[in-house]
PDB file of N, CA and C in Angstrom:
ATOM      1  N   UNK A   1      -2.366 -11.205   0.263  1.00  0.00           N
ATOM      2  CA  UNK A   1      -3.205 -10.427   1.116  1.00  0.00           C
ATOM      3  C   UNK A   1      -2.411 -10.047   2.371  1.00  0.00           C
ATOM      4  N   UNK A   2      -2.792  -8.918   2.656  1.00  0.00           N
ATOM      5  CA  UNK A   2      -1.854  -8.139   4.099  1.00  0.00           C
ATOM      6  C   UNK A   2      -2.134  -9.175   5.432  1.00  0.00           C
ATOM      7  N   UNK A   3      -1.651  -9.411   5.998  1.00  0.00           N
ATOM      8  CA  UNK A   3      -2.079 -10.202   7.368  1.00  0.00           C
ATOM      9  C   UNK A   3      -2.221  -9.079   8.411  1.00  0.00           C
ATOM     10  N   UNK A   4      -3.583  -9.194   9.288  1.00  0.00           N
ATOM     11  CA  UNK A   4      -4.390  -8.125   9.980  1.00  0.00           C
ATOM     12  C   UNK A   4      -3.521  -8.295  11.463  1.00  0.00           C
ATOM     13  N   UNK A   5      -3.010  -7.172  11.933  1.00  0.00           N
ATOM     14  CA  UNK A   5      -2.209  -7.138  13.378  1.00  0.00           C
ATOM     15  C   UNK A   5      -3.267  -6.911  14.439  1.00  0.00           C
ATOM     16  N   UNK A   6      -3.635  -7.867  15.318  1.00  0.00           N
ATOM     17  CA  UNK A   6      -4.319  -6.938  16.295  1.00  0.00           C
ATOM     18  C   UNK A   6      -3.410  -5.656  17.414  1.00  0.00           C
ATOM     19  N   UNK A   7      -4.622  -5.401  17.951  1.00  0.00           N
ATOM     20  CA  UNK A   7      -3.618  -3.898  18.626  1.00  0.00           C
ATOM     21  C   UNK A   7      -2.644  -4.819  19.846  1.00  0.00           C
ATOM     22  N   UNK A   8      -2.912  -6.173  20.643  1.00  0.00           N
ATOM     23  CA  UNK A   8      -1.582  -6.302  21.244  1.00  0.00           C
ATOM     24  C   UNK A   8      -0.762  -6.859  20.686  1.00  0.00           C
ATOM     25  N   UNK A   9      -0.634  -7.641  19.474  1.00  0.00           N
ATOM     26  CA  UNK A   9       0.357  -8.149  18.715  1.00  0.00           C
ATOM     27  C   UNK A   9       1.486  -6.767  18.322  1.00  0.00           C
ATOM     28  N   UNK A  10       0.649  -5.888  17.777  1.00  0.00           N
ATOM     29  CA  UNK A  10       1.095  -4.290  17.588  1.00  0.00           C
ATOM     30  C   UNK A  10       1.901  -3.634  18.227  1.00  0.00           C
ATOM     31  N   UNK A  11       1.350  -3.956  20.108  1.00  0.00           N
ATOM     32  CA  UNK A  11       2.186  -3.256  20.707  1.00  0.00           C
ATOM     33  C   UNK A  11       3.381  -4.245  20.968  1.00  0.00           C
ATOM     34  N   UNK A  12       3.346  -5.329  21.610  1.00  0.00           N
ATOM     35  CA  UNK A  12       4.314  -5.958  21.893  1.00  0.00           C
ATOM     36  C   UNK A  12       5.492  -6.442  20.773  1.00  0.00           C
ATOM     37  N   UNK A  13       5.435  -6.013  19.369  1.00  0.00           N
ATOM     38  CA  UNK A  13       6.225  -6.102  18.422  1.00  0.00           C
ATOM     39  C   UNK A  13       7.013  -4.276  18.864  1.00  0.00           C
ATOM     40  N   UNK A  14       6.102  -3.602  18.965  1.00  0.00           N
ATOM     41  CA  UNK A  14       6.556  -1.831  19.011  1.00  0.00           C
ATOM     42  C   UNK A  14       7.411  -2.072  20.182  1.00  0.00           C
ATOM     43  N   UNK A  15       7.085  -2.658  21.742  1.00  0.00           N
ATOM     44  CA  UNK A  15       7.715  -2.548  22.816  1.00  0.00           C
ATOM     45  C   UNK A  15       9.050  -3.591  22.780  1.00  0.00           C
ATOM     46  N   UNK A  16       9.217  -3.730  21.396  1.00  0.00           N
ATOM     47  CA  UNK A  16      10.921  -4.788  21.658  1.00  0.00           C
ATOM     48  C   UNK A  16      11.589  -3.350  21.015  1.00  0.00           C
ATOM     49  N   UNK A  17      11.576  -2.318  20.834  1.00  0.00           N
ATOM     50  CA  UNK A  17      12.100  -1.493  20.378  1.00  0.00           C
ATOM     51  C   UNK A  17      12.244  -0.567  21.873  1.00  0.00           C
ATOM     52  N   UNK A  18      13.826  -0.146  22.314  1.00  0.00           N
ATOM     53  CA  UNK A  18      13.908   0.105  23.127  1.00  0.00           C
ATOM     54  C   UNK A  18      13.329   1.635  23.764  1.00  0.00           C
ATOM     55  N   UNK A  19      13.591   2.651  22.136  1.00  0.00           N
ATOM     56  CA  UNK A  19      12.925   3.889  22.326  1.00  0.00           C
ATOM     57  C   UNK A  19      11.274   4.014  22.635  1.00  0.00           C
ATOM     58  N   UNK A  20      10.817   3.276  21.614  1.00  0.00           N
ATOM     59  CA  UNK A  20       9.028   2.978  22.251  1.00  0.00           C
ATOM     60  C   UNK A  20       9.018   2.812  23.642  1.00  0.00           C
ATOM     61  N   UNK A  21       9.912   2.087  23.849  1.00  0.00           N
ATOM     62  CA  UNK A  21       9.447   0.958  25.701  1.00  0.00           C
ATOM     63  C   UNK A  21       9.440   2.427  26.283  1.00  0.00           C
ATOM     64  N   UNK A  22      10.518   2.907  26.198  1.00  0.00           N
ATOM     65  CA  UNK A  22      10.706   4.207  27.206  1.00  0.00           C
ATOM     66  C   UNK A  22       9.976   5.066  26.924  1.00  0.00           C
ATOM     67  N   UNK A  23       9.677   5.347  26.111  1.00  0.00           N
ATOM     68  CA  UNK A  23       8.120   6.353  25.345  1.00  0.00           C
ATOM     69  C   UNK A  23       6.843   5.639  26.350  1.00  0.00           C
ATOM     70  N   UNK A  24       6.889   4.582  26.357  1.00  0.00           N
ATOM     71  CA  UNK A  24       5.438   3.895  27.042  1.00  0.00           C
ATOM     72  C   UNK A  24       5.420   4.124  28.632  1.00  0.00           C
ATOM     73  N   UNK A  25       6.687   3.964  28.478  1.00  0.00           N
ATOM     74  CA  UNK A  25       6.646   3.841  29.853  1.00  0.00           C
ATOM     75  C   UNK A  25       6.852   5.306  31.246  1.00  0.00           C
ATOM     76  N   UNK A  26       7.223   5.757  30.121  1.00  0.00           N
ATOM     77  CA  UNK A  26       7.514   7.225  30.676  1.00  0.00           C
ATOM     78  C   UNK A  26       5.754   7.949  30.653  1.00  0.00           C
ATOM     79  N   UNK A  27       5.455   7.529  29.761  1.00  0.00           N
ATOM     80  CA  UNK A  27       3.904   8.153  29.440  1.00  0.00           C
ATOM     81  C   UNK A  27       3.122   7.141  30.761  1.00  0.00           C
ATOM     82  N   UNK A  28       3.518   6.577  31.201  1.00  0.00           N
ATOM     83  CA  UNK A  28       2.317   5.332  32.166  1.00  0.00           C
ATOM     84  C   UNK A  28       2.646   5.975  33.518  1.00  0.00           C
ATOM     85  N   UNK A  29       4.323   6.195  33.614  1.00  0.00           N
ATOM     86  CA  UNK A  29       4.502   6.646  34.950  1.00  0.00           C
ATOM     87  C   UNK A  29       3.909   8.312  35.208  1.00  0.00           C
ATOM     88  N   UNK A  30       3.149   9.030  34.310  1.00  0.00           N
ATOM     89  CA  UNK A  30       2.682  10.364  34.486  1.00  0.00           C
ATOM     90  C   UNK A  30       1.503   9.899  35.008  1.00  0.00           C
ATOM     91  N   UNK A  31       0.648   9.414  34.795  1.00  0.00           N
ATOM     92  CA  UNK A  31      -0.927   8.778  35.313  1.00  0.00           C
ATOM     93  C   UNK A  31      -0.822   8.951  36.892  1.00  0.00           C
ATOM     94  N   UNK A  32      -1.531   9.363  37.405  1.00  0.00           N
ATOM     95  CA  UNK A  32      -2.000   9.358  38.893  1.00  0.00           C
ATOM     96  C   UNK A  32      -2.256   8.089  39.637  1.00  0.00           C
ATOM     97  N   UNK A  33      -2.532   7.161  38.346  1.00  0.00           N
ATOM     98  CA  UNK A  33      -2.724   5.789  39.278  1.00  0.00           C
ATOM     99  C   UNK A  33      -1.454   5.062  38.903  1.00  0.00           C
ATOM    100  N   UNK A  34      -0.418   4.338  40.112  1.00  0.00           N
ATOM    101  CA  UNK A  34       0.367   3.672  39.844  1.00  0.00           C
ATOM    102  C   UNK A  34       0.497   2.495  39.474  1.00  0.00           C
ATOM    103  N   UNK A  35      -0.804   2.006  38.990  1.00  0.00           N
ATOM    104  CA  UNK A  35      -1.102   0.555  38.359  1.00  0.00           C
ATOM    105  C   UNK A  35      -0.483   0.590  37.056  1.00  0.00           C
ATOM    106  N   UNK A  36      -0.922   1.921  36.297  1.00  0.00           N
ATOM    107  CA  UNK A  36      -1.258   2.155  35.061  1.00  0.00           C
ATOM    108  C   UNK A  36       0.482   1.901  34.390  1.00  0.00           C
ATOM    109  N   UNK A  37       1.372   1.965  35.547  1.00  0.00           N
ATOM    110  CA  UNK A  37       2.915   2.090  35.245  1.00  0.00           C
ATOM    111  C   UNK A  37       3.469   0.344  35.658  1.00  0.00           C
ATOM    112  N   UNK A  38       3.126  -0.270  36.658  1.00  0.00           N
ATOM    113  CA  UNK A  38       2.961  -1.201  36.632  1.00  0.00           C
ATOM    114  C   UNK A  38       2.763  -2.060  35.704  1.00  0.00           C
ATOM    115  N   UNK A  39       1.433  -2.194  34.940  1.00  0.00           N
ATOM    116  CA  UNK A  39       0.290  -2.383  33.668  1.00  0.00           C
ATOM    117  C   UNK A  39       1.480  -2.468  32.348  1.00  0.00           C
ATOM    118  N   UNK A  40       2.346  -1.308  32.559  1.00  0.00           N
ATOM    119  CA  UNK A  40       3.293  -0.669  31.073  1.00  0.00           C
ATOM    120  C   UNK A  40       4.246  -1.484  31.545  1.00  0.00           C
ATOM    121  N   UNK A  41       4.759  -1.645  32.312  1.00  0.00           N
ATOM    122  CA  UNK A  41       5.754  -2.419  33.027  1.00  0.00           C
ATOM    123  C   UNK A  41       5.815  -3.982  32.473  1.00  0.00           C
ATOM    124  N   UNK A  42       4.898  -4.655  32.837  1.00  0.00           N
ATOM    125  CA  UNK A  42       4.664  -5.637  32.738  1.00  0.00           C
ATOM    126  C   UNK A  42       4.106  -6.082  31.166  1.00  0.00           C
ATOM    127  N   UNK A  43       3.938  -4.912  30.499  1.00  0.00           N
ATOM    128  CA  UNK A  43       3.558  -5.021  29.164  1.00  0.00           C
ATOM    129  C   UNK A  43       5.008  -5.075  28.247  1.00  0.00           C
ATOM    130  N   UNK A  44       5.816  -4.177  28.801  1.00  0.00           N
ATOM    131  CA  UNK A  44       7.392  -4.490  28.103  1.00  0.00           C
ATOM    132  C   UNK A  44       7.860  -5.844  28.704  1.00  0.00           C
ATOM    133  N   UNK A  45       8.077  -6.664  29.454  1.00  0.00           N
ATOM    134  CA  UNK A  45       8.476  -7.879  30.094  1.00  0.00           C
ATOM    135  C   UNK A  45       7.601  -8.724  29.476  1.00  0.00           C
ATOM    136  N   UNK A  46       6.453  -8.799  28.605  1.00  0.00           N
ATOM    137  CA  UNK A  46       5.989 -10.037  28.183  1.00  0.00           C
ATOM    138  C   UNK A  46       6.301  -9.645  26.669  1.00  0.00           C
ATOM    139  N   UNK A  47       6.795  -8.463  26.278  1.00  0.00           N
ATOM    140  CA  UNK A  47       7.220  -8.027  25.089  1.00  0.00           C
ATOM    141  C   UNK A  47       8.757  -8.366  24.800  1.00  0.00           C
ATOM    142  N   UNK A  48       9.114  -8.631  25.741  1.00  0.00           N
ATOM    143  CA  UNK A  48      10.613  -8.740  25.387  1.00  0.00           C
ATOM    144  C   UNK A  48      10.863 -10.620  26.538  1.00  0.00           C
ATOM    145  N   UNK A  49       9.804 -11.054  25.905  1.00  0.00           N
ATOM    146  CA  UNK A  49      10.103 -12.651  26.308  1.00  0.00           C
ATOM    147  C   UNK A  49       9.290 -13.655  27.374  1.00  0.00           C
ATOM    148  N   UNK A  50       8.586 -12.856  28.205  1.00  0.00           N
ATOM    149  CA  UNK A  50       7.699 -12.987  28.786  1.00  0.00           C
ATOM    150  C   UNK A  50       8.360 -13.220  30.613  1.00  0.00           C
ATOM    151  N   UNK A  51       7.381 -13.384  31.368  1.00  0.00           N
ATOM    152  CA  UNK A  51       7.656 -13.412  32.729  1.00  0.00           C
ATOM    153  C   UNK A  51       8.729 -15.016  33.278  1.00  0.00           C
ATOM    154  N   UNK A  52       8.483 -15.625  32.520  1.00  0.00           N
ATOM    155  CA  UNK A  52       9.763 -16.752  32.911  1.00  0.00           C
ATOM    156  C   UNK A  52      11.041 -16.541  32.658  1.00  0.00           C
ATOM    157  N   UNK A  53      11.155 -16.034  31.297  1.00  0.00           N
ATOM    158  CA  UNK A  53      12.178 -15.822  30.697  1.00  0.00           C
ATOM    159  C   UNK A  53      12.862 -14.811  31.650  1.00  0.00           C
ATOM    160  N   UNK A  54      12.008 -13.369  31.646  1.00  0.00           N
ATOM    161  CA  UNK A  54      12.603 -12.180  32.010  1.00  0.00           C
ATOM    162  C   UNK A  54      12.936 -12.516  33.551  1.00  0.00           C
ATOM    163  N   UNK A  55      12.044 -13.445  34.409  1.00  0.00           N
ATOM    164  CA  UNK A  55      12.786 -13.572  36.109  1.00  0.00           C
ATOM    165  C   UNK A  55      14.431 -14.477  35.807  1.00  0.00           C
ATOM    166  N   UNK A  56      14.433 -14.987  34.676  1.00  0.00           N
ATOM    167  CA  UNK A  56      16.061 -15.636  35.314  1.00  0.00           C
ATOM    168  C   UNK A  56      16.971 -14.925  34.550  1.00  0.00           C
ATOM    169  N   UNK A  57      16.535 -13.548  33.717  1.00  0.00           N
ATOM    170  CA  UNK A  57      17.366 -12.803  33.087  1.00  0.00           C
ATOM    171  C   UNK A  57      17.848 -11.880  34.876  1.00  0.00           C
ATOM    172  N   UNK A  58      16.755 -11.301  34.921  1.00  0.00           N
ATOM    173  CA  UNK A  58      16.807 -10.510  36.336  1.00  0.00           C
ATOM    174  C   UNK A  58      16.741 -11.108  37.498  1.00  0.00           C
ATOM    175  N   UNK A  59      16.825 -12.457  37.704  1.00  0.00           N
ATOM    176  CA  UNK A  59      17.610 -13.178  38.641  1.00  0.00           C
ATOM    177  C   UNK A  59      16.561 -13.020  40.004  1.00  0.00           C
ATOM    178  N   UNK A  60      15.405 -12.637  39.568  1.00  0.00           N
ATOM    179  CA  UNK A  60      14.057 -12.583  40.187  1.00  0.00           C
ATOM    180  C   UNK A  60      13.253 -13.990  40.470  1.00  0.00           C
ATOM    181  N   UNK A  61      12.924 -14.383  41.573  1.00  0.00           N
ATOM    182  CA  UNK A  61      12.114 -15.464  41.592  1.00  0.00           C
ATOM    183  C   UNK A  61      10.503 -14.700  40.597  1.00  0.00           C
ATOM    184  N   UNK A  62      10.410 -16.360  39.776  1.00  0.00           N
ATOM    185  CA  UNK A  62       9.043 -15.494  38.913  1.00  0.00           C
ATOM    186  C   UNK A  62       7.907 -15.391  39.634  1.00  0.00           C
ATOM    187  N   UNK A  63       7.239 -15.883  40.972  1.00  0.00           N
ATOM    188  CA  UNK A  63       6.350 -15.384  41.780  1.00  0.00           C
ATOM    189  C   UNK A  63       6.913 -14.279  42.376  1.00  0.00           C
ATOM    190  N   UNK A  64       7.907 -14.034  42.680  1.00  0.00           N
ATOM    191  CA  UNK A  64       7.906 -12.307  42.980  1.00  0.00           C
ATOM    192  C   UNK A  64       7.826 -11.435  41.983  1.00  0.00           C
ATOM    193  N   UNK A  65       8.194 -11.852  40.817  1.00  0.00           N
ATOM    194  CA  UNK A  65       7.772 -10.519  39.627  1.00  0.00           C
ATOM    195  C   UNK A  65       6.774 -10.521  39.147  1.00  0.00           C
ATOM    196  N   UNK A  66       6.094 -11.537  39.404  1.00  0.00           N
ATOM    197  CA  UNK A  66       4.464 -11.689  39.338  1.00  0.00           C
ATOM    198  C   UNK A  66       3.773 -10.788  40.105  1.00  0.00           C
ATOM    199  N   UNK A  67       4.230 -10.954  41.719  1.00  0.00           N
ATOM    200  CA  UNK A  67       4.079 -10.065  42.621  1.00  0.00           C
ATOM    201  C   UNK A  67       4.282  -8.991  42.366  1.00  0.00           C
ATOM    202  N   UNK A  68       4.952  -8.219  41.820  1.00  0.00           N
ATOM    203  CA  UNK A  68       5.599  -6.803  41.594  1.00  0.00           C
ATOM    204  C   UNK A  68       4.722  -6.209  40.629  1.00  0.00           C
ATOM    205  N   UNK A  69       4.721  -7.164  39.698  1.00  0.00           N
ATOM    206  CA  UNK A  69       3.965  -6.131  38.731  1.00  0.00           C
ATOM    207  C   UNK A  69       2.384  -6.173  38.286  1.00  0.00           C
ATOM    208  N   UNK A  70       1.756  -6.813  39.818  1.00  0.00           N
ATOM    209  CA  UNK A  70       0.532  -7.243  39.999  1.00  0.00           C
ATOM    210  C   UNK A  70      -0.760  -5.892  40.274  1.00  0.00           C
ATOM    211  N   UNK A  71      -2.317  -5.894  39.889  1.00  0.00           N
ATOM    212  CA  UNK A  71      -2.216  -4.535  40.103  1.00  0.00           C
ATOM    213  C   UNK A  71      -2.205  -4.295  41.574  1.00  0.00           C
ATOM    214  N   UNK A  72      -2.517  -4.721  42.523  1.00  0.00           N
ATOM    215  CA  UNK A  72      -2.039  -5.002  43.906  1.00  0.00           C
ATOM    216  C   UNK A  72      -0.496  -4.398  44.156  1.00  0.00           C
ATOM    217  N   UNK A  73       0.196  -4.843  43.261  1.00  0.00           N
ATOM    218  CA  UNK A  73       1.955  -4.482  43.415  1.00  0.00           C
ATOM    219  C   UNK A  73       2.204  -3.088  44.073  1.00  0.00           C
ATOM    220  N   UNK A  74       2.937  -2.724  44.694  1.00  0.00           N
ATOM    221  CA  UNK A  74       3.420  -1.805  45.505  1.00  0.00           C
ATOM    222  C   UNK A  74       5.397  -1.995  45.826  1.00  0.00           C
ATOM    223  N   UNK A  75       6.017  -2.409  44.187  1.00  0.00           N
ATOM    224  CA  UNK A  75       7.234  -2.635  44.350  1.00  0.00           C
ATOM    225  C   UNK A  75       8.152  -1.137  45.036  1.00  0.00           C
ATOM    226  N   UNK A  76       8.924  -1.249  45.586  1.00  0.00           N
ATOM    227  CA  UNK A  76       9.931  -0.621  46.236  1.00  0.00           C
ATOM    228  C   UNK A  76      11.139  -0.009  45.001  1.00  0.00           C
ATOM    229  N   UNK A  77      11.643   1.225  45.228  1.00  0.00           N
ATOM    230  CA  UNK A  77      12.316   1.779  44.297  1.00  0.00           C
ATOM    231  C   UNK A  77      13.689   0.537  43.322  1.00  0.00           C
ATOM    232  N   UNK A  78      14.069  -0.105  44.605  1.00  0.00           N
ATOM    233  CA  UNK A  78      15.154  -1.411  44.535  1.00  0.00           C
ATOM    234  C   UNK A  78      14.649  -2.038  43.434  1.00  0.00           C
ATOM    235  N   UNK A  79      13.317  -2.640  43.715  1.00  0.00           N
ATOM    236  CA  UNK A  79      12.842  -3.490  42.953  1.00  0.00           C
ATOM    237  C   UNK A  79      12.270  -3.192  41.644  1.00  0.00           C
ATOM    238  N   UNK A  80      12.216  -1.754  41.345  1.00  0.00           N
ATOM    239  CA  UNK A  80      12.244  -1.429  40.224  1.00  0.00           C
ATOM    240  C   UNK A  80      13.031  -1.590  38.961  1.00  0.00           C
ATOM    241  N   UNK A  81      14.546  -0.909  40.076  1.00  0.00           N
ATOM    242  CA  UNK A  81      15.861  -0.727  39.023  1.00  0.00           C
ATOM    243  C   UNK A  81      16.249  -1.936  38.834  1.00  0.00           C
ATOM    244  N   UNK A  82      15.956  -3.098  39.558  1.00  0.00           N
ATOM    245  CA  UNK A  82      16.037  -4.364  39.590  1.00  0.00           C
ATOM    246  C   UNK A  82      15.538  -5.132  38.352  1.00  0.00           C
ATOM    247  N   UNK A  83      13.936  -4.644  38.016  1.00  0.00           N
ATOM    248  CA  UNK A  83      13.316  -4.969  36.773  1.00  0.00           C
ATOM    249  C   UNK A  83      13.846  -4.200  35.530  1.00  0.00           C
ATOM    250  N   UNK A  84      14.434  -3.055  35.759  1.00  0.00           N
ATOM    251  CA  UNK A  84      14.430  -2.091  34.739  1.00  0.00           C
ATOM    252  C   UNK A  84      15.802  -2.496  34.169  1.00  0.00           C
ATOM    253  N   UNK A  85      17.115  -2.491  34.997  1.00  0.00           N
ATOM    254  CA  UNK A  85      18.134  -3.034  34.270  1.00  0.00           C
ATOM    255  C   UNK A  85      18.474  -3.848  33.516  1.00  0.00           C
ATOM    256  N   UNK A  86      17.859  -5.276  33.674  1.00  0.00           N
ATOM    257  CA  UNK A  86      17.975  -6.344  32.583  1.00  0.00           C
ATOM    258  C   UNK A  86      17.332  -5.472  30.786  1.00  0.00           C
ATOM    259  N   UNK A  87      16.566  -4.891  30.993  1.00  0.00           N
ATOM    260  CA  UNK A  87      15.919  -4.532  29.777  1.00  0.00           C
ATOM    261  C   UNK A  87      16.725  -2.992  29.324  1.00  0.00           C
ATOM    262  N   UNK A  88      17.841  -2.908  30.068  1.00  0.00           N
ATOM    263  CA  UNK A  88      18.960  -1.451  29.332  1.00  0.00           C
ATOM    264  C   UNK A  88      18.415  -0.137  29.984  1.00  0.00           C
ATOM    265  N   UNK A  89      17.347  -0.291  30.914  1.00  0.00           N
ATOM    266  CA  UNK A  89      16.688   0.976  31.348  1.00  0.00           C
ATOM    267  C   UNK A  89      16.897   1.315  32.776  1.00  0.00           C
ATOM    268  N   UNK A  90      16.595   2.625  33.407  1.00  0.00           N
ATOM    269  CA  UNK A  90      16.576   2.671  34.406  1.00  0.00           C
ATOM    270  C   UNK A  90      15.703   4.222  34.794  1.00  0.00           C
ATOM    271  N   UNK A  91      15.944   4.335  35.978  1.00  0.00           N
ATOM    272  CA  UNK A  91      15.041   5.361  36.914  1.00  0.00           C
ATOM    273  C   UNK A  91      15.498   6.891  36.748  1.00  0.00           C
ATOM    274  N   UNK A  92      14.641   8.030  36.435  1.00  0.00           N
ATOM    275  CA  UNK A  92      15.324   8.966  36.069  1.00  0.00           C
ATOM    276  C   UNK A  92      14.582  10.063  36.983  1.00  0.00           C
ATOM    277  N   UNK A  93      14.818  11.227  37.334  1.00  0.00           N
ATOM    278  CA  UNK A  93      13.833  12.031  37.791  1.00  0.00           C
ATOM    279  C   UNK A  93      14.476  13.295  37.155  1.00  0.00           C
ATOM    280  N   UNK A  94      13.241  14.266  36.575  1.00  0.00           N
ATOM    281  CA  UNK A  94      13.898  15.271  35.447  1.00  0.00           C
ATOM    282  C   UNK A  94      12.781  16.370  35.819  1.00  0.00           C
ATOM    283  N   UNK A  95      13.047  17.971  35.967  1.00  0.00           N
ATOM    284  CA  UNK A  95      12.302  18.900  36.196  1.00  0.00           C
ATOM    285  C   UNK A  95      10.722  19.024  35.355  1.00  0.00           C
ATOM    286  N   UNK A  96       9.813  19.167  35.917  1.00  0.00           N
ATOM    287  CA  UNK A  96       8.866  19.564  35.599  1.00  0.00           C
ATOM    288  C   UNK A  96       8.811  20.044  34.162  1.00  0.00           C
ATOM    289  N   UNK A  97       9.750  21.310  34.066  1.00  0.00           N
ATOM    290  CA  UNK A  97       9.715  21.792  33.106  1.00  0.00           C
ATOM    291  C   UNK A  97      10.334  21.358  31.492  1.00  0.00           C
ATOM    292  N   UNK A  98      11.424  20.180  31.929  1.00  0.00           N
ATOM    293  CA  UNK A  98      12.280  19.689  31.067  1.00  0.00           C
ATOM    294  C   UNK A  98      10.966  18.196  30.642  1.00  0.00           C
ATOM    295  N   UNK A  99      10.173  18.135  31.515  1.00  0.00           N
ATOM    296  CA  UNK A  99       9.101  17.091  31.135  1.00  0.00           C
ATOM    297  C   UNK A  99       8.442  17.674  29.983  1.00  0.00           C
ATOM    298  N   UNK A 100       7.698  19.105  30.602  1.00  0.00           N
ATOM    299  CA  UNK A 100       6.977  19.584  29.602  1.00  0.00           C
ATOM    300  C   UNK A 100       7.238  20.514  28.421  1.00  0.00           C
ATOM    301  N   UNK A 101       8.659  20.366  28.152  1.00  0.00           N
ATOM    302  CA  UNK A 101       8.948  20.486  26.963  1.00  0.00           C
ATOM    303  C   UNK A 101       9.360  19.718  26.199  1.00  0.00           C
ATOM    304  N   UNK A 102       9.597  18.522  26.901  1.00  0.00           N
ATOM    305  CA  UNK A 102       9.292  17.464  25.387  1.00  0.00           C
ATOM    306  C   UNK A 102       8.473  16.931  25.254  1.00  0.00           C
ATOM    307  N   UNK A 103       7.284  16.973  26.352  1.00  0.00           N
ATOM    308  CA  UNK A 103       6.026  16.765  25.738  1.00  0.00           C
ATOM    309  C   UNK A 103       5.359  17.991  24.869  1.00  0.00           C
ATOM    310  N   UNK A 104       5.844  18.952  24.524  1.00  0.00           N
ATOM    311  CA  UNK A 104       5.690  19.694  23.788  1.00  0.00           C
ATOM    312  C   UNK A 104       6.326  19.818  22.211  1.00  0.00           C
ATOM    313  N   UNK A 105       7.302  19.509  22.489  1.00  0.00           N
ATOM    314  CA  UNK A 105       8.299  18.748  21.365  1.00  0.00           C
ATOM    315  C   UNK A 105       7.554  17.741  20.611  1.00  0.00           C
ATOM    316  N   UNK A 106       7.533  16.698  21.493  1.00  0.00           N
ATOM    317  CA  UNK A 106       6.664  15.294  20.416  1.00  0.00           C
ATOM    318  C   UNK A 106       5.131  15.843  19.820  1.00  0.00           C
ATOM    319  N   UNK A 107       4.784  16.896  20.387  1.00  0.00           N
ATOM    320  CA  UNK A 107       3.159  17.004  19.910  1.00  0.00           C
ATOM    321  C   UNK A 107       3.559  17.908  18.648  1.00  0.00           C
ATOM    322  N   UNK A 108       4.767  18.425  18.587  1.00  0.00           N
ATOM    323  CA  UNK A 108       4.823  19.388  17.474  1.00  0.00           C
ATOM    324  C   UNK A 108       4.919  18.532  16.016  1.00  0.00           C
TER     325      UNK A 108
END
């Protein structure tokens, strides 16, 4: 018999895959609310080992990355690339238009 995935087992198996993470996460940072990127944030970091693990990869005390990616959090650009590097990623800023053509791309 198939064994039944729930939807976060689902995602956090999808978010050890590095192209998804950046798919998720790129899609969280468009949202108007900056929790929602936060939220994605913190959803790849318990996907790829969880918050103990990932503060002594990134050399983060784990009450500050607790802090950071809290919905309260209000991390600083530093402290981003800070989280983002251990996991192969980083900060990009790309024209409007080069956004919305590959969001036009993937819908095709």
């Amino acid at each position: 018999m198939k064994r039944k995935f729930s939807y976060h087992e689902d995602l956090m198996e999808r978010l050890k895959k590095p192209k998804y993470a950046v798919s998720y996460l790129n899609e969280a940072f468009q949202d108007e609310d900056r929790r929602v990127f936060l939220l994605a944030l913190r959803d790849v970091v318990e996907a790829r080992g969880g918050m103990s693990q990932f503060a002594r990869r990134a050399k983060i005390p784990r009450i500050s990355l607790y802090r950071i990616l809290s919905r309260e959090g209000n991390p600083e650009i530093k402290s981003l690339d800070n989280l983002l590097k251990p996991m192969g990623l980083c900060l990009r800023v790309a024209s409007v238009n080069q956004l919305e053509s590959t969001h036009l791309r993937r819908a095709a």
